[in-house]
Each structure stands twice: as structure tokens, then as C-alpha cells.
PDB file of N, CA and C in Angstrom:
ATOM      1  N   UNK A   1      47.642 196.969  89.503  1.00  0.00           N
ATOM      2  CA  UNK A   1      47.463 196.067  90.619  1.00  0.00           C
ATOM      3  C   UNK A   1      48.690 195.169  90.754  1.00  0.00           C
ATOM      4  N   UNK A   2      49.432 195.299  91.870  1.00  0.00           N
ATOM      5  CA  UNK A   2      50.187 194.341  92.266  1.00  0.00           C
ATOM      6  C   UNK A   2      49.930 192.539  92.540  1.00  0.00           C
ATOM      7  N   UNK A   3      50.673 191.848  92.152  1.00  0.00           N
ATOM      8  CA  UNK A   3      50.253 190.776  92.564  1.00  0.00           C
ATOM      9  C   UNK A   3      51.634 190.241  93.693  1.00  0.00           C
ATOM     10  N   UNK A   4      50.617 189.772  95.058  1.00  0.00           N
ATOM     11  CA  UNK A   4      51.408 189.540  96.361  1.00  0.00           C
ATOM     12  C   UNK A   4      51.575 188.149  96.387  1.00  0.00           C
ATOM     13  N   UNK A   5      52.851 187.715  96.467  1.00  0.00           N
ATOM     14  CA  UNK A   5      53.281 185.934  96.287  1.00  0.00           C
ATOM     15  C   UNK A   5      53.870 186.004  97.588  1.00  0.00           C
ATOM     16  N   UNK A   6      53.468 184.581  97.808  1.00  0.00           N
ATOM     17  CA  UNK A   6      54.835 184.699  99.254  1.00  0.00           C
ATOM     18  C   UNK A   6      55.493 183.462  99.245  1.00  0.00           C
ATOM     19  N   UNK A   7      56.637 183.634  99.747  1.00  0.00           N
ATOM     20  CA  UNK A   7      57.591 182.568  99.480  1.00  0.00           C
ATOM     21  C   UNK A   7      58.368 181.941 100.466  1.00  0.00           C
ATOM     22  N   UNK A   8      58.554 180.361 101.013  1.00  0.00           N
ATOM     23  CA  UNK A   8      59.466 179.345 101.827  1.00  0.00           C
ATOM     24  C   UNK A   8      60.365 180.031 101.672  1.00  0.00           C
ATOM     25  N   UNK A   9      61.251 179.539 102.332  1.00  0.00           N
ATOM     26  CA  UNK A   9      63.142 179.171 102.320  1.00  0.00           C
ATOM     27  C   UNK A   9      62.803 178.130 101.111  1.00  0.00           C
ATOM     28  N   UNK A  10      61.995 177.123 101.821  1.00  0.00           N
ATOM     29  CA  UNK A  10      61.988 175.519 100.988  1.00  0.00           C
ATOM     30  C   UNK A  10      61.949 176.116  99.483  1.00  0.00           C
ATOM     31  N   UNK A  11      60.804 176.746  99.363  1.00  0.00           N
ATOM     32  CA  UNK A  11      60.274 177.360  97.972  1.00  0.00           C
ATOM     33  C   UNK A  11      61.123 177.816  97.129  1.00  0.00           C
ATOM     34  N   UNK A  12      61.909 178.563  97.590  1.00  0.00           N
ATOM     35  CA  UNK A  12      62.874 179.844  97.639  1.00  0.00           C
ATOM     36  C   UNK A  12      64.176 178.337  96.256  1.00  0.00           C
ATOM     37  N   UNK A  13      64.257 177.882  97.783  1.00  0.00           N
ATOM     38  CA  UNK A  13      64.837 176.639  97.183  1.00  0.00           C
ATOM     39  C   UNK A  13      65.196 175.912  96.103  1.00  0.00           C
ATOM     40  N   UNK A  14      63.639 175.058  95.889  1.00  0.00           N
ATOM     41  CA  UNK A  14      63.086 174.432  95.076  1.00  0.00           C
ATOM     42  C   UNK A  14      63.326 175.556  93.732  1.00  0.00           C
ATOM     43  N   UNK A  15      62.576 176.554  93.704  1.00  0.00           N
ATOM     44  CA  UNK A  15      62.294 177.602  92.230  1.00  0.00           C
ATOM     45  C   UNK A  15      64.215 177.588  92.444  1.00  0.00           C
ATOM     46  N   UNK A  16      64.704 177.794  92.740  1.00  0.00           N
ATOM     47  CA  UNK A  16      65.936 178.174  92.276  1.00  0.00           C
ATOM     48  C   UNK A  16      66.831 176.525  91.416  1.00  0.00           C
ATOM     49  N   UNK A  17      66.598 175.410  92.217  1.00  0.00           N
ATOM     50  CA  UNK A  17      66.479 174.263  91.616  1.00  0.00           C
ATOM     51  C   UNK A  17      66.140 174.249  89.961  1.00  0.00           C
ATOM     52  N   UNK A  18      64.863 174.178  89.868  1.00  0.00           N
ATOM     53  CA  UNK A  18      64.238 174.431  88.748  1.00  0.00           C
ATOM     54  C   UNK A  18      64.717 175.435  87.607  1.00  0.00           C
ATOM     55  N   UNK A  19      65.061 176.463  88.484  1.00  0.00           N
ATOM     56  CA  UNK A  19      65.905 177.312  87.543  1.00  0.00           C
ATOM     57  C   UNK A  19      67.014 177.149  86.732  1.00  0.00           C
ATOM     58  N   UNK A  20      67.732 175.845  86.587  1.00  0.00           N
ATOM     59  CA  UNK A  20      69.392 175.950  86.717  1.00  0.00           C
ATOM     60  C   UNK A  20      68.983 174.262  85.755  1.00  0.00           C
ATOM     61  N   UNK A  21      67.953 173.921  86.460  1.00  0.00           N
ATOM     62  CA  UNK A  21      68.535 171.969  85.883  1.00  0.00           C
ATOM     63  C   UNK A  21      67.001 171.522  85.449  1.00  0.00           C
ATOM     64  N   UNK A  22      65.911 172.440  85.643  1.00  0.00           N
ATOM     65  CA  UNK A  22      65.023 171.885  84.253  1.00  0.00           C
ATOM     66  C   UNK A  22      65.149 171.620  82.921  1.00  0.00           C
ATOM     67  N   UNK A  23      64.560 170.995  82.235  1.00  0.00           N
ATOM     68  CA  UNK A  23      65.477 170.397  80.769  1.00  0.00           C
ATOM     69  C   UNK A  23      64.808 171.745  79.578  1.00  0.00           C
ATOM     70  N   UNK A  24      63.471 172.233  80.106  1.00  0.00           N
ATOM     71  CA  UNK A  24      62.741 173.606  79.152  1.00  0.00           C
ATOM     72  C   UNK A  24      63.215 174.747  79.535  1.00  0.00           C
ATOM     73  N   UNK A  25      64.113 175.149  78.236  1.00  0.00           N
ATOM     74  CA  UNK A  25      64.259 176.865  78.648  1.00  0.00           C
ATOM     75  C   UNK A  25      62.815 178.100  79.101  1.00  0.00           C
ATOM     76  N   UNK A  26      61.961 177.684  78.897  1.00  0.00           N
ATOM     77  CA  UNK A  26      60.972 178.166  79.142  1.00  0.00           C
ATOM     78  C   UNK A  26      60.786 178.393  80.369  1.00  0.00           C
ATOM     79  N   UNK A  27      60.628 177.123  80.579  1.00  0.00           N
ATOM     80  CA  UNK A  27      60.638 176.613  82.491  1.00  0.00           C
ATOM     81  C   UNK A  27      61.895 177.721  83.892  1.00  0.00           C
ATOM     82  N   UNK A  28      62.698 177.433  83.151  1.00  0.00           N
ATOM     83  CA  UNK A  28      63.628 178.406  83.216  1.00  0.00           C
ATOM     84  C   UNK A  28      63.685 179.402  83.751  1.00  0.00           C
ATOM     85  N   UNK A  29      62.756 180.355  82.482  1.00  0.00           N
ATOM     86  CA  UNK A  29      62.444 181.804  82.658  1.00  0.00           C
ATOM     87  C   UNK A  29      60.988 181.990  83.343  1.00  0.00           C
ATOM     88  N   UNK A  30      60.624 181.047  83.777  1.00  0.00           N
ATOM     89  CA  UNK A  30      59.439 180.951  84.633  1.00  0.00           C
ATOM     90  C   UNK A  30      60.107 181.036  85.844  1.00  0.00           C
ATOM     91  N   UNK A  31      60.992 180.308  86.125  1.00  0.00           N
ATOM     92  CA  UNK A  31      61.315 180.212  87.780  1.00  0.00           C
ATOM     93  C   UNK A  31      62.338 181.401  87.835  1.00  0.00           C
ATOM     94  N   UNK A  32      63.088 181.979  86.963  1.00  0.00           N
ATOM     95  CA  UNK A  32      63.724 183.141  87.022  1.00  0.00           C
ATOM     96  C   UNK A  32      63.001 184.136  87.541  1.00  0.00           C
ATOM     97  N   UNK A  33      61.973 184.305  86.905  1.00  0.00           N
ATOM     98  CA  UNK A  33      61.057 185.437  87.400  1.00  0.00           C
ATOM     99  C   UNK A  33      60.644 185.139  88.589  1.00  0.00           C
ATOM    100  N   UNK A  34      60.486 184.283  89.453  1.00  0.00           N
ATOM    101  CA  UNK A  34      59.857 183.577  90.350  1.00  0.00           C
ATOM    102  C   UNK A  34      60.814 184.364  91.183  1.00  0.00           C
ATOM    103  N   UNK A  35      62.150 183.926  91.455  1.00  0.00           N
ATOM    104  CA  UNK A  35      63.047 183.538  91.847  1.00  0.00           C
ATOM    105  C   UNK A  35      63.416 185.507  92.433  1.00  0.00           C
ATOM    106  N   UNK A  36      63.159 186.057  91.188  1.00  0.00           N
ATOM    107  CA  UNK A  36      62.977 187.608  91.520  1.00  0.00           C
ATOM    108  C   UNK A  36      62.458 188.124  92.034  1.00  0.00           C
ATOM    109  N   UNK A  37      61.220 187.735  91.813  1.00  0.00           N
ATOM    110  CA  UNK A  37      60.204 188.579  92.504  1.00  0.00           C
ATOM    111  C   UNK A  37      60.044 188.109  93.955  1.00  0.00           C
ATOM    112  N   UNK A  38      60.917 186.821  94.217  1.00  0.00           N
ATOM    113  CA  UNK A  38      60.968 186.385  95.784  1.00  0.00           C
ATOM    114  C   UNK A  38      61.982 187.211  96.471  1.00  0.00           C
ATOM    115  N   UNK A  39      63.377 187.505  95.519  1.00  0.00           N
ATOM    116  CA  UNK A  39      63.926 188.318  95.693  1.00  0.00           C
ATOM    117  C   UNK A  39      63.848 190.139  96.069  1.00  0.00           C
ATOM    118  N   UNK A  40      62.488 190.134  96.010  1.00  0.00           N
ATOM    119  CA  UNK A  40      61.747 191.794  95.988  1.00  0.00           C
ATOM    120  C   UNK A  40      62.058 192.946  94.630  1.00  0.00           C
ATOM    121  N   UNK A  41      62.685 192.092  93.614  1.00  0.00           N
ATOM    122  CA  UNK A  41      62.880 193.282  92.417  1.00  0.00           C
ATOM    123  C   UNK A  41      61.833 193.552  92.092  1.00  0.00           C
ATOM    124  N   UNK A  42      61.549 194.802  91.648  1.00  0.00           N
ATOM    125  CA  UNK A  42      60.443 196.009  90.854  1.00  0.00           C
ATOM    126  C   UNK A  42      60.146 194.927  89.599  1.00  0.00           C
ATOM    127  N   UNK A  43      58.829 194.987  89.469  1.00  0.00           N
ATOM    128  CA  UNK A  43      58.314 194.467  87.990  1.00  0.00           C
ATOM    129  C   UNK A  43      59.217 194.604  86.594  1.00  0.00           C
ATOM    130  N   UNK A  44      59.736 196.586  86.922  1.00  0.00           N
ATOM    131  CA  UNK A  44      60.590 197.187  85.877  1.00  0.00           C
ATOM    132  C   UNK A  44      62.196 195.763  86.041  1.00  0.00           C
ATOM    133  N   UNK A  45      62.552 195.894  87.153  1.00  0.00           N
ATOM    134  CA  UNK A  45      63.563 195.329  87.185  1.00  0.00           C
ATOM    135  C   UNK A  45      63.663 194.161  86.405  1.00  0.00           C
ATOM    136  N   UNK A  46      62.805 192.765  87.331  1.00  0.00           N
ATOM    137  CA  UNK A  46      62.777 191.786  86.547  1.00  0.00           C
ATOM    138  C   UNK A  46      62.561 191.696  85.089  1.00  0.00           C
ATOM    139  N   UNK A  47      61.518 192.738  84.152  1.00  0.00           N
ATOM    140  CA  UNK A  47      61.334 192.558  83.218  1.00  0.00           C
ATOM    141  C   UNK A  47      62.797 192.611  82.041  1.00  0.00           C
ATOM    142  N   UNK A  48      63.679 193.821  82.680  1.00  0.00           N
ATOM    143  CA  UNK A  48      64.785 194.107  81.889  1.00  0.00           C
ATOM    144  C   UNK A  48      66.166 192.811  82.246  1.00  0.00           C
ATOM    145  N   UNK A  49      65.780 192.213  83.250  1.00  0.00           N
ATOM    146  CA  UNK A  49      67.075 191.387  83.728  1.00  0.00           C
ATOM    147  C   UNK A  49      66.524 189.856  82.671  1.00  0.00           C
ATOM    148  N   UNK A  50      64.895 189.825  82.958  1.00  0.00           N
ATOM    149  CA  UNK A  50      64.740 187.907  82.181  1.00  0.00           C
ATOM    150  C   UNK A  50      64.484 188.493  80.711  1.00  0.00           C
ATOM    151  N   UNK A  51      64.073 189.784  80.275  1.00  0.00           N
ATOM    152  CA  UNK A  51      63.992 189.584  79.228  1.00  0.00           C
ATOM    153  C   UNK A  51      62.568 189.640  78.429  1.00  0.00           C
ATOM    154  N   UNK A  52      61.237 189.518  79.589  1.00  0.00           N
ATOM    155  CA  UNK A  52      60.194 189.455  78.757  1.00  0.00           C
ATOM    156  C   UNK A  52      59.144 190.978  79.670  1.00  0.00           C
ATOM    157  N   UNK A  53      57.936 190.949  78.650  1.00  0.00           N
ATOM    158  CA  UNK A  53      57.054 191.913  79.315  1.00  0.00           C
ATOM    159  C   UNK A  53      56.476 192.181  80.162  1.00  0.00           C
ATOM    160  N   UNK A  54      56.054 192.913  80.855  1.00  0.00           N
ATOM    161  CA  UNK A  54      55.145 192.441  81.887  1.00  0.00           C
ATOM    162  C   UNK A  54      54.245 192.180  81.867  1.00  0.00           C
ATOM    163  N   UNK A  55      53.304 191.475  80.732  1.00  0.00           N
ATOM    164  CA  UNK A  55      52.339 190.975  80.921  1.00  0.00           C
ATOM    165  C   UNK A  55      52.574 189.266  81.090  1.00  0.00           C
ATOM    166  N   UNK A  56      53.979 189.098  80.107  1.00  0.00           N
ATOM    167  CA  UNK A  56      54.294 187.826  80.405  1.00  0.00           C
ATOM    168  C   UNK A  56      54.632 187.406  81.744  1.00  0.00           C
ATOM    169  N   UNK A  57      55.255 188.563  82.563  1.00  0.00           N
ATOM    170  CA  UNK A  57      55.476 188.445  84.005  1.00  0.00           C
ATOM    171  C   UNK A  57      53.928 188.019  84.623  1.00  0.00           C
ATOM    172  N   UNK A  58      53.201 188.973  84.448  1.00  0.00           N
ATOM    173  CA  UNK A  58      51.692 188.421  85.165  1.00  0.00           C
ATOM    174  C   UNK A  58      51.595 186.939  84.779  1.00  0.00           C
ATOM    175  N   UNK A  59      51.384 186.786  83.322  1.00  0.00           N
ATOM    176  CA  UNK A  59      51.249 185.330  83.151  1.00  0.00           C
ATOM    177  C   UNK A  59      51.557 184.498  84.083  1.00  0.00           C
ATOM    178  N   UNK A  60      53.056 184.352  84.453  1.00  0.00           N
ATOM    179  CA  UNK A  60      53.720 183.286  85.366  1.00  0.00           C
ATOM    180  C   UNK A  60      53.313 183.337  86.429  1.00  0.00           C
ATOM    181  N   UNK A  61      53.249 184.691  87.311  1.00  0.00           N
ATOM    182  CA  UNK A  61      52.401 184.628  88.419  1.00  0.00           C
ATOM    183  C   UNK A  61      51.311 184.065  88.651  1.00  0.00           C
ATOM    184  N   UNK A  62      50.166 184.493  87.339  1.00  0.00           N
ATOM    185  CA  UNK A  62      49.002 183.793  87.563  1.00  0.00           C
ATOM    186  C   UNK A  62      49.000 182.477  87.994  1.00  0.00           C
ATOM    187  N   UNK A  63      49.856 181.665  86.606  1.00  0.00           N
ATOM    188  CA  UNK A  63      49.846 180.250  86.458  1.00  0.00           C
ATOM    189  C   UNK A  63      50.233 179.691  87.920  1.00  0.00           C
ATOM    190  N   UNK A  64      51.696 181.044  88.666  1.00  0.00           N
ATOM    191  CA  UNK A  64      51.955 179.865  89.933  1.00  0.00           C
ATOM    192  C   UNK A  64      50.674 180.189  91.059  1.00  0.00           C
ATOM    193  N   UNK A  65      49.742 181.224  91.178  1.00  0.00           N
ATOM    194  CA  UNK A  65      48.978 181.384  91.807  1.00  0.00           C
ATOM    195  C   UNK A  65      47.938 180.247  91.402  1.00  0.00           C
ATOM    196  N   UNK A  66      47.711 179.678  90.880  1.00  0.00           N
ATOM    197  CA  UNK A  66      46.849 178.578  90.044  1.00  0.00           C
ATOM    198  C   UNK A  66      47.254 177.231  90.387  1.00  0.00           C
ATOM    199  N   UNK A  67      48.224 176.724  90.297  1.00  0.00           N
ATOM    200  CA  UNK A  67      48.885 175.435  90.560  1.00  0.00           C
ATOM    201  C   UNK A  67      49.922 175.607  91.400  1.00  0.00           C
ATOM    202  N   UNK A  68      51.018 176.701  91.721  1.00  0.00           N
ATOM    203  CA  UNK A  68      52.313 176.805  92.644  1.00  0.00           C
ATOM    204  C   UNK A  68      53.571 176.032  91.279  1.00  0.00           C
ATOM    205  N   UNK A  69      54.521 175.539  92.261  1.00  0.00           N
ATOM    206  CA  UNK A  69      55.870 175.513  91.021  1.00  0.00           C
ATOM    207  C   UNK A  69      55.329 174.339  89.939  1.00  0.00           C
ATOM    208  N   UNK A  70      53.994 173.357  90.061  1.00  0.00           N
ATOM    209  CA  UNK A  70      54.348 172.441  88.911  1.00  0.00           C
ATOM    210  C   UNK A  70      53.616 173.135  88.015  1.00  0.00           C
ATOM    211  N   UNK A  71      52.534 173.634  88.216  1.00  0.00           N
ATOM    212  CA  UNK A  71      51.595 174.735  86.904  1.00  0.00           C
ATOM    213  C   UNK A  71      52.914 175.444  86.119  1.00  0.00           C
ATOM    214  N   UNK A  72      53.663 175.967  86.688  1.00  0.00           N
ATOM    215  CA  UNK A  72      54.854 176.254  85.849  1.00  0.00           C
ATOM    216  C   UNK A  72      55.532 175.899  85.329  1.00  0.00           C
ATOM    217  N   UNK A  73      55.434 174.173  85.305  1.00  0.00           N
ATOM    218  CA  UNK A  73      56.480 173.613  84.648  1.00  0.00           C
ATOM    219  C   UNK A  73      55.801 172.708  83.419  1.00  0.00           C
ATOM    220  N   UNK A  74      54.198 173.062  83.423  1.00  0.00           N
ATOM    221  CA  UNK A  74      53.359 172.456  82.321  1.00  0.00           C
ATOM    222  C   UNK A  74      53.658 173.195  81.190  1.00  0.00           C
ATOM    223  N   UNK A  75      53.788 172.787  80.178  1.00  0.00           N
ATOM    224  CA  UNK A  75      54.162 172.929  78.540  1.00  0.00           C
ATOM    225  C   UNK A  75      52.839 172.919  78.019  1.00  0.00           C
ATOM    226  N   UNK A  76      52.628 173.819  77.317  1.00  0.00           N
ATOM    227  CA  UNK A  76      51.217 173.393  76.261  1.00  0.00           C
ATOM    228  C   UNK A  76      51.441 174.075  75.015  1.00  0.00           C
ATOM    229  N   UNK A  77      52.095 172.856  74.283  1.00  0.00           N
ATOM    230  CA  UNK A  77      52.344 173.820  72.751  1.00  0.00           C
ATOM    231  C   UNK A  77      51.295 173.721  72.059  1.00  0.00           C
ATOM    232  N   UNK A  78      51.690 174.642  71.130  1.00  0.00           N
ATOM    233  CA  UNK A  78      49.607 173.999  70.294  1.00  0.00           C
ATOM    234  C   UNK A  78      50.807 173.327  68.863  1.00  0.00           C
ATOM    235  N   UNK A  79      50.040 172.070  68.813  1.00  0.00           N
ATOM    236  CA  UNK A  79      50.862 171.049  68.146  1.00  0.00           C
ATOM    237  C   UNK A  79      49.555 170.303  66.876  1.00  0.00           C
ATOM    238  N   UNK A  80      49.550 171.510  65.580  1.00  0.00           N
ATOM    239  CA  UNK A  80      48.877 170.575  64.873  1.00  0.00           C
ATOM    240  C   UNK A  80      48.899 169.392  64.335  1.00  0.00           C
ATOM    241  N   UNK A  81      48.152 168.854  64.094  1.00  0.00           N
ATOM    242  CA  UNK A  81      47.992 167.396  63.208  1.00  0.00           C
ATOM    243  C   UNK A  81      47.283 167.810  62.057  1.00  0.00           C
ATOM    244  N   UNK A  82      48.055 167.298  60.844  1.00  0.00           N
ATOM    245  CA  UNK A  82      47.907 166.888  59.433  1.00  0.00           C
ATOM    246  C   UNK A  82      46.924 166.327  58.971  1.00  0.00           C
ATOM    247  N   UNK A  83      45.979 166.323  57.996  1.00  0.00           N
ATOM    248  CA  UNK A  83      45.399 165.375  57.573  1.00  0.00           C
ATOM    249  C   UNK A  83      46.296 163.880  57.623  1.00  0.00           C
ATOM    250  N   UNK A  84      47.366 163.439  57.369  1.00  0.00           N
ATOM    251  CA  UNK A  84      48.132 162.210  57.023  1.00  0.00           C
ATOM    252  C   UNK A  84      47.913 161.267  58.554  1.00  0.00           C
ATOM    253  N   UNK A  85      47.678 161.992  59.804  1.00  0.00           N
ATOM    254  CA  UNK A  85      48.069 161.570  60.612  1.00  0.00           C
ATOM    255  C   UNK A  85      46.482 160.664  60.959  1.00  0.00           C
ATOM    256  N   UNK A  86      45.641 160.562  60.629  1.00  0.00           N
ATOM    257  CA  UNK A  86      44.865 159.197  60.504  1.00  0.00           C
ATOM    258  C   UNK A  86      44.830 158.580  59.674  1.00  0.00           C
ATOM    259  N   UNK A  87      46.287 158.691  58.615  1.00  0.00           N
ATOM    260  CA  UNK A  87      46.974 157.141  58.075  1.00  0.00           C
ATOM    261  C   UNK A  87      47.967 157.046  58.321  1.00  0.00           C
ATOM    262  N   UNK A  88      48.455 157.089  59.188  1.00  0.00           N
ATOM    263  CA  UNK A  88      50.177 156.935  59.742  1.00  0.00           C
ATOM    264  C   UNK A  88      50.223 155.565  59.656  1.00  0.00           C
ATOM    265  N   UNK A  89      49.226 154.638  60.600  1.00  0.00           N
ATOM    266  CA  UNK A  89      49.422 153.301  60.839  1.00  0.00           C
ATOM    267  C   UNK A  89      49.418 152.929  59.203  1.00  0.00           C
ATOM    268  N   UNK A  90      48.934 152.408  58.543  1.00  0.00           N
ATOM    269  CA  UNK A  90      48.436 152.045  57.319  1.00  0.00           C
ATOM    270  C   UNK A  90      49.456 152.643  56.719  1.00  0.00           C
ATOM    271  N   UNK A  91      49.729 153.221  56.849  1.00  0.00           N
ATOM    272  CA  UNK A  91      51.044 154.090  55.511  1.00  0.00           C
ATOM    273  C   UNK A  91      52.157 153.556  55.283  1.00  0.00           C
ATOM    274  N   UNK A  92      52.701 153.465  57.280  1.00  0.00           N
ATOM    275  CA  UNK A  92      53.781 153.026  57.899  1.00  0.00           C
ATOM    276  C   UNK A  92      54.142 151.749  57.535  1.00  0.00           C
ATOM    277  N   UNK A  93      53.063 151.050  57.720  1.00  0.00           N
ATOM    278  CA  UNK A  93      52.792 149.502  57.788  1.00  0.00           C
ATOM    279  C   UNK A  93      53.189 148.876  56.319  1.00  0.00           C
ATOM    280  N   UNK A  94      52.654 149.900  55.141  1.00  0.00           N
ATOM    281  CA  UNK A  94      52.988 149.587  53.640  1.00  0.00           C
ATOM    282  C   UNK A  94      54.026 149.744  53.112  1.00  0.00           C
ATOM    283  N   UNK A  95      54.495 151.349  53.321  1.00  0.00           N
ATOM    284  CA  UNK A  95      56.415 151.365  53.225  1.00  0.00           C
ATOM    285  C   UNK A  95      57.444 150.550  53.665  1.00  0.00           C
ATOM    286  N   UNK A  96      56.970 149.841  54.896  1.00  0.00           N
ATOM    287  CA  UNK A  96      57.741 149.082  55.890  1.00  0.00           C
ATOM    288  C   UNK A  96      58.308 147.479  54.855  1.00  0.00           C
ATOM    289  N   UNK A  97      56.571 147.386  53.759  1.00  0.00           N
ATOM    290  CA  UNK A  97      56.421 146.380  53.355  1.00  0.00           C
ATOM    291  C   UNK A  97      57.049 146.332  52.037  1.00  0.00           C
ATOM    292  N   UNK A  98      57.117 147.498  51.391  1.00  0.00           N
ATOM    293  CA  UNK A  98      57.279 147.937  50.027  1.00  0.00           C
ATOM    294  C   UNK A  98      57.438 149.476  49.758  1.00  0.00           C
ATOM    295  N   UNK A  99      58.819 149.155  50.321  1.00  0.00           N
ATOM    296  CA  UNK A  99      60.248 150.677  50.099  1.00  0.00           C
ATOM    297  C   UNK A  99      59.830 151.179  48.752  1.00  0.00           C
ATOM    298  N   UNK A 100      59.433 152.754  48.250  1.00  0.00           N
ATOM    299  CA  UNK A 100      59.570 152.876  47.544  1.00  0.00           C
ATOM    300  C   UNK A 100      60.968 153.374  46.748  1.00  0.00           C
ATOM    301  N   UNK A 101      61.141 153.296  45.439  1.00  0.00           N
ATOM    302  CA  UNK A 101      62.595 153.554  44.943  1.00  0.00           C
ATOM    303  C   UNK A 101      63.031 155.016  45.254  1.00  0.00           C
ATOM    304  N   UNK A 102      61.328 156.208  44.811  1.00  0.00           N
ATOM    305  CA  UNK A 102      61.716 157.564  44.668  1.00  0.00           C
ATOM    306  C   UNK A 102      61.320 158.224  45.669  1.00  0.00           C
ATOM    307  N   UNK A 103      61.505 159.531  45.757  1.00  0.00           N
ATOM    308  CA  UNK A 103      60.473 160.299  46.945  1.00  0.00           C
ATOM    309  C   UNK A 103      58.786 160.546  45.910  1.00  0.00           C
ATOM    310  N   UNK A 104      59.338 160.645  44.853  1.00  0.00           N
ATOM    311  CA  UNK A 104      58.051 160.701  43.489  1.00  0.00           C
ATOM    312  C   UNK A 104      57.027 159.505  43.791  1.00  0.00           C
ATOM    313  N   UNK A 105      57.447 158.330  43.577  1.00  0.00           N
ATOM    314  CA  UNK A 105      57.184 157.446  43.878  1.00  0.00           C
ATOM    315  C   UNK A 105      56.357 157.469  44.985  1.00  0.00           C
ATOM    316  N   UNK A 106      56.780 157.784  46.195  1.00  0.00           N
ATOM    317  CA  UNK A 106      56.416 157.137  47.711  1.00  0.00           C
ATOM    318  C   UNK A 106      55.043 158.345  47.359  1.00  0.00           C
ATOM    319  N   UNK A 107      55.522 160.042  46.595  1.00  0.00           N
ATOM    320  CA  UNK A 107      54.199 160.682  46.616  1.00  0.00           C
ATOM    321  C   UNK A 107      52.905 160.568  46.579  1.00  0.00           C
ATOM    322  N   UNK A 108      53.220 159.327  45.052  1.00  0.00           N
ATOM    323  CA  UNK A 108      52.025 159.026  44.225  1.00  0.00           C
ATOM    324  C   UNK A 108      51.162 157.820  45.063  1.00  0.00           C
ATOM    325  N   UNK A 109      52.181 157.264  45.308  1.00  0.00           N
ATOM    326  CA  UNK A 109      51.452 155.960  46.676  1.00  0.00           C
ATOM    327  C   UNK A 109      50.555 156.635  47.673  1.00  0.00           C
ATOM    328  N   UNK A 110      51.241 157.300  48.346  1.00  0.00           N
ATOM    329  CA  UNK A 110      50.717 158.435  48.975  1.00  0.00           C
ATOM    330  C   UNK A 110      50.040 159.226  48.568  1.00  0.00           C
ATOM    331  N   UNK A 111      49.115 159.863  48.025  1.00  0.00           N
ATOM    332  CA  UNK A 111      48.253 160.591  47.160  1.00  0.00           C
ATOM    333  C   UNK A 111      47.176 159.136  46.849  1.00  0.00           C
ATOM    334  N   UNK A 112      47.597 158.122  46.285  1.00  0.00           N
ATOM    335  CA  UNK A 112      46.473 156.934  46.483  1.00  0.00           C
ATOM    336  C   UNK A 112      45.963 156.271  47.160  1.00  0.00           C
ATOM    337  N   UNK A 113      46.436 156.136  47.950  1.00  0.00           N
ATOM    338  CA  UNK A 113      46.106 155.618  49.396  1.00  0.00           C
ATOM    339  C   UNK A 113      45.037 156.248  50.268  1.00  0.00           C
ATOM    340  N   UNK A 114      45.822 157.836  50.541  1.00  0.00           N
ATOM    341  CA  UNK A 114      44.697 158.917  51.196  1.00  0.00           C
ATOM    342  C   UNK A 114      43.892 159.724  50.723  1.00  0.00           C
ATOM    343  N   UNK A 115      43.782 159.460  49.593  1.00  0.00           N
ATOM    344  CA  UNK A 115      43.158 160.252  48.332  1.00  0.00           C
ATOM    345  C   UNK A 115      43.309 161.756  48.427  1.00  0.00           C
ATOM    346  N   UNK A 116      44.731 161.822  49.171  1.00  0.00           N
ATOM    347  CA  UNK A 116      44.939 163.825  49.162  1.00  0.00           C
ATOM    348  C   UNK A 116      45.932 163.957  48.185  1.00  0.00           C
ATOM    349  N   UNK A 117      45.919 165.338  47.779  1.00  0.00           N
ATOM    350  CA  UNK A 117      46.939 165.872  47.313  1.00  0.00           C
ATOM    351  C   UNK A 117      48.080 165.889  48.203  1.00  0.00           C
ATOM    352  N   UNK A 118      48.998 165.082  48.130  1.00  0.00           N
ATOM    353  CA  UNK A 118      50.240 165.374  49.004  1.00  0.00           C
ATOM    354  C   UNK A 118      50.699 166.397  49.343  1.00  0.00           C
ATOM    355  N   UNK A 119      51.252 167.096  48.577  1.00  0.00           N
ATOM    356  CA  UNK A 119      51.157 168.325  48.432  1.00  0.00           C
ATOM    357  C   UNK A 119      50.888 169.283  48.983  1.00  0.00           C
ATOM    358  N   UNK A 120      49.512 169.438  49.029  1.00  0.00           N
ATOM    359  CA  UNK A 120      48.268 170.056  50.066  1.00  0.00           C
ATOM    360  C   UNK A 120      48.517 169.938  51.764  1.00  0.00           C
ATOM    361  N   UNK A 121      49.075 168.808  51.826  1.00  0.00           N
ATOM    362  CA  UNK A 121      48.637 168.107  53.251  1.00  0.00           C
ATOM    363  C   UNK A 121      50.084 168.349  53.839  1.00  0.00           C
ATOM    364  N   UNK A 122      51.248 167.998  53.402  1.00  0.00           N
ATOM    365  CA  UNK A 122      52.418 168.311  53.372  1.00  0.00           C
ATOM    366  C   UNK A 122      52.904 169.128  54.562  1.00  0.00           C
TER     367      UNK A 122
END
């Protein structure tokens, strides 16, 4: 199944904008593909010129069929958090107060404080 986009001058535009002076390489290769397929290249084409599959090609389409150029320019990394990070404040606040000498040192503080294995959590 083909997917049918249609595209401004303005549009045309804008995605080429985006292409060149967004700050995410990602973003980038989102509007690259964009930018192609406004251009009329074959799926085959674009895939061998940006570099990715064509399922990643669908991806981008979807997303701009979903939102248009800013859905494409949303980032969603998956960005875990640590156990440590509901004592950052409290941690921060104590080092700030009382530098330890070692990295050994700052461990064992650390390990008492959050009652983890540093280590572990690390």
C-alpha cells in the first residue's frame, strides 16, 4: 500500500528549511525523506539516498500524516531514571555541604544515605 502525501510550495518550503538548520540529526532525516517523496522518488529510491528502511520511511509518513511537519520534529527518547534520582535533591544538597575527599568516600556516603548498593544503582 502506497501512502499519498500532498504537498504546498509553502510546505515544500518549510520541510526543506527544517532539513538543513534543525539542531536533531534525526529531524533531519525526517524532512529528507519528506522532502523526497515531495519530490516523487520511488520508496526504493529514497530508501538508498537517506539511508534507512522502508519501514522507517512509513514511520515518518505516518507521524507527518498524524501531526504534519511538527509531529516530526517531536523527540521521544526513552530516558531511564535510576533509583538515585529520588535523592538527587538531598544528596546534592549534602555534597554541596560536605565535599567528600575520595570517590570511595562520596560511595560509602552514598550507599548510607540511600541505603543502595551504589554499585547496583550506578
Amino acid at each position: 500500500m502506497t501512502i499519498q502525501l500532498e504537498f504546498t510550495p509553502e510546505l515544500i518550503t518549510e520541510i526543506r528549511y527544517q532539513r538543513y538548520n534543525h539542531l536533531v540529526p534525526l529531524v533531519q532525516r525526517r524532512m529528507e525523506t519528506l522532502l523526497l517523496k515531495a519530490h516523487q522518488l520511488s520508496p526504493e529510491q529514497i530508501e538508498e539516498i537517506v539511508g534507512v528502511t522502508g519501514n522507517t520511511i512509513r514511520e515518518y509518513y505516518e507521524l507527518y500524516q498524524q501531526g504534519g511537519i511538527e509531529k516530526l520534529k517531536e523527540i521521544n527518547y526513552y530516558k531511564p531514571e535510576g533509583e538515585l534520582v529520588k535523592h538527587i535533591v538531598s544528596l546534592e544538597a549534602y555534597f554541596r555541604e560536605n565535599p567528600p575527599a575520595s570517590i570511595s568516600r562520596s560511595r560509602k556516603r552514598k550507599r548510607w544515605m540511600t541505603k543502595n548498593d551504589i554499585r547496583q544503582v550506578e
